[in-house]
C-alpha atoms as a PDB file:
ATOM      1  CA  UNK A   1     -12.923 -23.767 -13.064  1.00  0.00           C
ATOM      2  CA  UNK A   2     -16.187 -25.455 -12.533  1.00  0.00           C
ATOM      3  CA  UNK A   3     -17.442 -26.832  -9.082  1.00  0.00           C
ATOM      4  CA  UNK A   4     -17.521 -30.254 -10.814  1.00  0.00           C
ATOM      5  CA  UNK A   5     -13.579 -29.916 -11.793  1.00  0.00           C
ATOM      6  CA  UNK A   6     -13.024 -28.704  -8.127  1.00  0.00           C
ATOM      7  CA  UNK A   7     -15.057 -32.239  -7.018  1.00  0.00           C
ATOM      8  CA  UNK A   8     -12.274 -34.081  -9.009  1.00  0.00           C
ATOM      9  CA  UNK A   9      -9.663 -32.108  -8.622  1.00  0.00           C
ATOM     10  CA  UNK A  10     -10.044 -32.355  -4.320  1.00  0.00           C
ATOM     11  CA  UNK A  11     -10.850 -36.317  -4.824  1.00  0.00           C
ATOM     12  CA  UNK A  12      -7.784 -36.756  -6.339  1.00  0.00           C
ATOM     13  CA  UNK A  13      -5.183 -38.208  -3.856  1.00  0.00           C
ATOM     14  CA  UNK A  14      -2.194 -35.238  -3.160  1.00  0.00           C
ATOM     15  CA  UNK A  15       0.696 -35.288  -4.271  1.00  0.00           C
ATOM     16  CA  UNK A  16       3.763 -36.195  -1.243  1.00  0.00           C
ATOM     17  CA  UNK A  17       5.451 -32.307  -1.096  1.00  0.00           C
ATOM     18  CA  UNK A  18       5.236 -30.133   1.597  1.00  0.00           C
ATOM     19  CA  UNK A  19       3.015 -27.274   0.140  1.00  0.00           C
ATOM     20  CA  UNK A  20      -0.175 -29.738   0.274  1.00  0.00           C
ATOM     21  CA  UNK A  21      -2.286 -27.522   2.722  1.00  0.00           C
ATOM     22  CA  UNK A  22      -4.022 -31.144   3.475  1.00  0.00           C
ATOM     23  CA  UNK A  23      -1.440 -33.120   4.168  1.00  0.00           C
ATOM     24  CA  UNK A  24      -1.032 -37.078   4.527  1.00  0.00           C
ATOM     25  CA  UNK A  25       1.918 -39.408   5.212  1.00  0.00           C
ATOM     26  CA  UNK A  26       4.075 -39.769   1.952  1.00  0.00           C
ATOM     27  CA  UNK A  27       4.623 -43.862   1.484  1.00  0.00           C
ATOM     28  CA  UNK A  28       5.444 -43.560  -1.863  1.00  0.00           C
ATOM     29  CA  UNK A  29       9.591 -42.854  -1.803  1.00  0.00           C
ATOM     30  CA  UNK A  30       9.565 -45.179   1.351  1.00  0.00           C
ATOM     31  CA  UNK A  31       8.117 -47.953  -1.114  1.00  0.00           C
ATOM     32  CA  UNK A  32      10.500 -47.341  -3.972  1.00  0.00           C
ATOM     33  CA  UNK A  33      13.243 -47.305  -1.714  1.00  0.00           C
ATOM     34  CA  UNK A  34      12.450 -50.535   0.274  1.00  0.00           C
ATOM     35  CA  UNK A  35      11.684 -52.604  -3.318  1.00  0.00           C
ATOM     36  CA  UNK A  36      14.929 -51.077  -5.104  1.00  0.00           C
ATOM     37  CA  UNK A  37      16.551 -54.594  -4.232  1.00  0.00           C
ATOM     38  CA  UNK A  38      14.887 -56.222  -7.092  1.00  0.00           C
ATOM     39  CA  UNK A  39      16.295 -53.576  -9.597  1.00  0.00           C
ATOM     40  CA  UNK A  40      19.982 -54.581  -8.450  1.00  0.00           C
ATOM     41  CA  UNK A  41      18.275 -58.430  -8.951  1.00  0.00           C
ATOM     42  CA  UNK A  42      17.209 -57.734 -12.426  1.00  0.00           C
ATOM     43  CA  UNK A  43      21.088 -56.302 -13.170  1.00  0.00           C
ATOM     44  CA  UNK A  44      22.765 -59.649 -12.083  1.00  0.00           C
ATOM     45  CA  UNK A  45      20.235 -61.654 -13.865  1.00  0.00           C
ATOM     46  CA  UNK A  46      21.104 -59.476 -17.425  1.00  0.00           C
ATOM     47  CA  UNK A  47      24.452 -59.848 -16.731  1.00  0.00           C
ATOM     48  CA  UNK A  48      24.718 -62.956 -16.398  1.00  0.00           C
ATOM     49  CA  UNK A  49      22.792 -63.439 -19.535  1.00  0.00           C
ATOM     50  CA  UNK A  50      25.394 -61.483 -21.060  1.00  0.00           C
ATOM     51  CA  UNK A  51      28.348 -63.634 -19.375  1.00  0.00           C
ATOM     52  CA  UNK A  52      26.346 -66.294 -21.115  1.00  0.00           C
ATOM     53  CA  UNK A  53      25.748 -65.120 -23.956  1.00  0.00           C
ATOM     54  CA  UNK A  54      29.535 -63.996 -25.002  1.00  0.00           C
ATOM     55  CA  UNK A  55      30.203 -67.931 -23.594  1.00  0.00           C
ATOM     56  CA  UNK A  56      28.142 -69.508 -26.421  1.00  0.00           C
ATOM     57  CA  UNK A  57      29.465 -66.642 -29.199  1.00  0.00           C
ATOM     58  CA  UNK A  58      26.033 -64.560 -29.472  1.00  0.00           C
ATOM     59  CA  UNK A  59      27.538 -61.034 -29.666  1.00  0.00           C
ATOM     60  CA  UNK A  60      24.234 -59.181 -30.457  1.00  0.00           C
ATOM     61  CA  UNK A  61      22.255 -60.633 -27.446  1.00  0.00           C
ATOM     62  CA  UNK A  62      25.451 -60.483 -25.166  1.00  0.00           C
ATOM     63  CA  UNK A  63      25.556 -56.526 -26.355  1.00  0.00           C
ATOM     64  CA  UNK A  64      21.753 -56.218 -25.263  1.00  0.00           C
ATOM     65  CA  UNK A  65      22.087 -58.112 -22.073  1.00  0.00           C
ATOM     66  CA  UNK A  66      24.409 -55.754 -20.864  1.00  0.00           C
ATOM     67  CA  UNK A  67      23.161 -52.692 -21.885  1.00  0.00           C
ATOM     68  CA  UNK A  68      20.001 -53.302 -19.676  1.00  0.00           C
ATOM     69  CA  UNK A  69      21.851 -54.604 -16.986  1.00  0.00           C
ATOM     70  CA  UNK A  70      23.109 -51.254 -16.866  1.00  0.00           C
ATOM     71  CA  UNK A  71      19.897 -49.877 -17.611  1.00  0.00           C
ATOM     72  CA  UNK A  72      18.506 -51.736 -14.318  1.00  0.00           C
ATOM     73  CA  UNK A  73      21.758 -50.763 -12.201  1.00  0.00           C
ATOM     74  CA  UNK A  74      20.673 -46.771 -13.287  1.00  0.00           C
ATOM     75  CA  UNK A  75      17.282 -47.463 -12.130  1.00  0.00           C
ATOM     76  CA  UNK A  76      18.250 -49.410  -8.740  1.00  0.00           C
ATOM     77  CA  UNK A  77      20.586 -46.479  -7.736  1.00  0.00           C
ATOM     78  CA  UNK A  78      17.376 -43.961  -8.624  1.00  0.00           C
ATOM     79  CA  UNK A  79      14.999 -45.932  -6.595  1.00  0.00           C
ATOM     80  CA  UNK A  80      17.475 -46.378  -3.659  1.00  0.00           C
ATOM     81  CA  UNK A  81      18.192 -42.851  -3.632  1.00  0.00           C
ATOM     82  CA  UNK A  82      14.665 -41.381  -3.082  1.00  0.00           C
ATOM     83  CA  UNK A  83      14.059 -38.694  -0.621  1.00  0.00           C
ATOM     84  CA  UNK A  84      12.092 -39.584   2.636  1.00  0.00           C
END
């Protein structure tokens, strides 16, 4: 490797794990975690699309609102369930 890949490679910020010889305060999960609310948020909203939806007879949209309010339920459980 080059000393001019080294120069990037060092200015790049490290990643959170506990090998990093230089290590600095991992925010990142703690973020995710803290703003997982609005995943949960974005589920109600599609499903109530869907609700909707099947209320006024449109199968194909109802069928899509639900499958990403699941899709955003997945992804709210991931985010809540970051390490620290």
């Amino acid at each position: 490797m080059t000393t001019a890949h080294m120069f990037l490679f060092d200015a790049l910020p490290a990643p959170c794990s506990n090998r990093n010889p230089h290590p600095i305060p991992c925010v990142q999960s703690h973020v995710m975690q803290k703003s997982a609310w609005i995943w949960f948020v974005g589920c109600a909203v599609w499903f109530l699309d869907g609700v909707e939806q099947l209320h006024v007879h449109a199968q194909a949209h109802a069928e899509l609102a639900f499958m990403l309010a699941m899709l955003f339920l997945v992804a709210g459980f991931f985010y809540r369930n970051q390490k620290k």
